[in-house]
Protein backbone atom coordinates (compact mmCIF):
# COMPACT_ATOMS: atom_id res chain seq x y z
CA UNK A 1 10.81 25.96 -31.21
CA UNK A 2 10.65 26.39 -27.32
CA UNK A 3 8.14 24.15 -25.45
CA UNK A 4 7.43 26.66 -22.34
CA UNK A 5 4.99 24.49 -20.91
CA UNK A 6 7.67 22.00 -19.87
CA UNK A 7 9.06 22.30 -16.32
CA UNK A 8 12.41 22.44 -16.01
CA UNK A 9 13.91 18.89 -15.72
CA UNK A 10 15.19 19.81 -12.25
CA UNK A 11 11.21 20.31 -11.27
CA UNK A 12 9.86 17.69 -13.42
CA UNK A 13 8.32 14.84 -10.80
CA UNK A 14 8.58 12.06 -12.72
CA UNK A 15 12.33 13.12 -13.42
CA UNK A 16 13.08 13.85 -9.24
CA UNK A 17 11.39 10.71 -8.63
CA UNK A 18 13.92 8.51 -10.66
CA UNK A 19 16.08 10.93 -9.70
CA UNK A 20 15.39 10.08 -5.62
CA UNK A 21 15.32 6.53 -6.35
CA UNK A 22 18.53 6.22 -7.77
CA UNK A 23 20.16 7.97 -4.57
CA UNK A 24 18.36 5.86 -2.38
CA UNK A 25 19.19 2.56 -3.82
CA UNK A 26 23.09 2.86 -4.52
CA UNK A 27 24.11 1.49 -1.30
CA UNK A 28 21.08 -0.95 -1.24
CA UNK A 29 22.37 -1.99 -4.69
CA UNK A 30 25.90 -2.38 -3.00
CA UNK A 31 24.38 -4.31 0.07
CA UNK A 32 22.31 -6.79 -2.15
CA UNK A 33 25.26 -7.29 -4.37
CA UNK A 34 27.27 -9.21 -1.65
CA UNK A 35 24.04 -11.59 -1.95
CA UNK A 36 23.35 -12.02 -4.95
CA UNK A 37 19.91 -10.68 -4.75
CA UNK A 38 18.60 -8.67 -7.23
CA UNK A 39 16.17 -5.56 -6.14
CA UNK A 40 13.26 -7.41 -7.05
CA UNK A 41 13.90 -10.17 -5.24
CA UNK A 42 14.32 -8.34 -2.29
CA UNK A 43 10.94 -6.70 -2.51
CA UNK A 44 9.32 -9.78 -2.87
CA UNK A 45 11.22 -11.25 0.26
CA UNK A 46 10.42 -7.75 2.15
CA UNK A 47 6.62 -7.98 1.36
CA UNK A 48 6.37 -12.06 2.70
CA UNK A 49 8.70 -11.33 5.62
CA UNK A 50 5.97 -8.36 6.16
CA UNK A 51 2.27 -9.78 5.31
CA UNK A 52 3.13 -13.70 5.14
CA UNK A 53 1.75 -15.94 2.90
CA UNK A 54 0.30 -14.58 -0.10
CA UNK A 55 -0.96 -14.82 -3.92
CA UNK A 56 1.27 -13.61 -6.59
CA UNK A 57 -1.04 -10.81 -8.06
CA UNK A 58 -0.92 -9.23 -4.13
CA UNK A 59 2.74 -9.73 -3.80
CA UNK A 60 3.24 -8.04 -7.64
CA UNK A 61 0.97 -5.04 -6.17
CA UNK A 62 2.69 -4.35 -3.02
CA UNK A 63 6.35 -5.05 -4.64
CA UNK A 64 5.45 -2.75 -7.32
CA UNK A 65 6.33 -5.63 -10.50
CA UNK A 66 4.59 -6.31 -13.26
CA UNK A 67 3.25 -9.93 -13.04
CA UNK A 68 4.54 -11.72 -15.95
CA UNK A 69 8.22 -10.38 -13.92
CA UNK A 70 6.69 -11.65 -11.04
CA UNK A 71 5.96 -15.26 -12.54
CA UNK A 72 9.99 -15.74 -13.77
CA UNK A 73 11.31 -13.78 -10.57
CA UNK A 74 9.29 -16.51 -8.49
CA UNK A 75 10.62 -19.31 -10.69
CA UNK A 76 14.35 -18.49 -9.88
CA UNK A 77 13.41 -17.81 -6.33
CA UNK A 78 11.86 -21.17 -5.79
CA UNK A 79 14.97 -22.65 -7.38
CA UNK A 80 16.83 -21.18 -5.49
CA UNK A 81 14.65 -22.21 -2.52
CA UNK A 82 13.88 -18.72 -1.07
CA UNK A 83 10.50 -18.96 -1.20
CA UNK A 84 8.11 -21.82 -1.50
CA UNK A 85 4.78 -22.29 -2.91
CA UNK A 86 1.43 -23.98 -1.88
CA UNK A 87 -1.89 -24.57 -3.34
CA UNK A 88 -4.81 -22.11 -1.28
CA UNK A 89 -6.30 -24.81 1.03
CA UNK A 90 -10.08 -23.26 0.76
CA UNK A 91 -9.50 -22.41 -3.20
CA UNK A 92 -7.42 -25.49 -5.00
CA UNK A 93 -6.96 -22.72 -8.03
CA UNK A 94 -5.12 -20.56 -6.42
CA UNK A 95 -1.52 -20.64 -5.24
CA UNK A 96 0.06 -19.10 -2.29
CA UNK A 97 3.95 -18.01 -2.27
CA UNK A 98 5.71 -18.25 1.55
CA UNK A 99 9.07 -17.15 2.39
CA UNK A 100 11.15 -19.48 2.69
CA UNK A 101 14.08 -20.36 5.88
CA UNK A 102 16.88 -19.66 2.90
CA UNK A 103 15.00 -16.27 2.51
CA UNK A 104 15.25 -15.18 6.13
CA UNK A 105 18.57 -16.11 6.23
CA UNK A 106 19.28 -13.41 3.20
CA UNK A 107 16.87 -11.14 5.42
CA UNK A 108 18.31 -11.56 8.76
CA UNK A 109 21.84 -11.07 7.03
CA UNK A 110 20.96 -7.76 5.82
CA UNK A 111 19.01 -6.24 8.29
CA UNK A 112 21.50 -4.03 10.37
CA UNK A 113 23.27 -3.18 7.20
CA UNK A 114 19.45 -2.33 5.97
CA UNK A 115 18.83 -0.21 9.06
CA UNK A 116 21.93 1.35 9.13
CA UNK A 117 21.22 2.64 5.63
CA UNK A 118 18.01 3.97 6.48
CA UNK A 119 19.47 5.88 9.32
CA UNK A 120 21.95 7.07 7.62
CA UNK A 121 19.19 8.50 5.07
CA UNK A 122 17.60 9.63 8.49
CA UNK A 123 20.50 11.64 9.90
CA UNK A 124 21.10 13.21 6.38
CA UNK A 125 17.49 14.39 5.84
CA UNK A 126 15.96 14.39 9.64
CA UNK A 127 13.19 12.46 10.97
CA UNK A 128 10.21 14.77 10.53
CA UNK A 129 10.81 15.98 6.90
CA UNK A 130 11.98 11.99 6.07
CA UNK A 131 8.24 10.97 7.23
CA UNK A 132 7.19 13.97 5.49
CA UNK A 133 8.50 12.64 1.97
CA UNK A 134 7.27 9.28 2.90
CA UNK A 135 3.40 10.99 3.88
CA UNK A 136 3.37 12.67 0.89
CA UNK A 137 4.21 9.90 -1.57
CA UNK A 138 1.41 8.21 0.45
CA UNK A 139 -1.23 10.77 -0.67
CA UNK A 140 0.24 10.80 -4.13
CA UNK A 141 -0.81 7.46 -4.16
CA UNK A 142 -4.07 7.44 -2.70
């Protein structure tokens, strides 16, 4: 039985997706190991060190994790004291989740390492097709 209306895996989006992903996060992988970080945790830390304070359902949106992740990811963070948590001053119900000075520690250690990867990505790719692939996934997403 042939199934012609497949693309060829090489083609296939959702396959060159993972496929991009994976080649991008090897030496991230490498860099967080000497941490102990996991990837997720280093989204989350990435979004607070970017938009601040903020409730778990935005930070699970913008760190693309599911939020029953999200809920034991935070738990281990806040253990180990990377990021803190505070009750929403104008809404007692909610809860807001802050970075933490441990977390910018792990941050600042990593950033010219972090950098360094991305312009290595850079100078293998080139600027203007790199923000190209970044535009695009953009609109994908829109």
């Amino acid at each position: 039985m042939s199934y012609s209306a497949f693309r060829k895996t090489k083609r296939s989006l959702p396959i060159a997706l993972l496929r991009a992903r994976e080649e991008v996060m090897v030496p991230i992988r490498s860099m967080l190991a000497e941490s102990g970080v996991t990837e997720q945790k280093w989204r989350v830390l990435r979004v607070l060190e970017e938009i601040g304070e903020i409730e778990p359902t935005v930070i699970a949106s913008e760190a693309c994790l599911h939020l029953p992740s999200l809920s034991r990811i935070l738990k281990t963070m806040e253990s180990d004291g990377l990021i803190v948590r505070k009750e929403d001053v104008s809404d007692r119900r909610k809860t807001l989740v802050g970075i933490s000075g441990a977390g910018r520690v792990i941050l600042a250690r990593h950033a010219e390492q972090s950098a360094a990867i991305f312009a290595a990505l850079e100078a293998r790719m080139g600027k203007e097709k790199l923000e190209t692939i970044l535009d695009l996934l953009e609109e994908l997403l829109d």
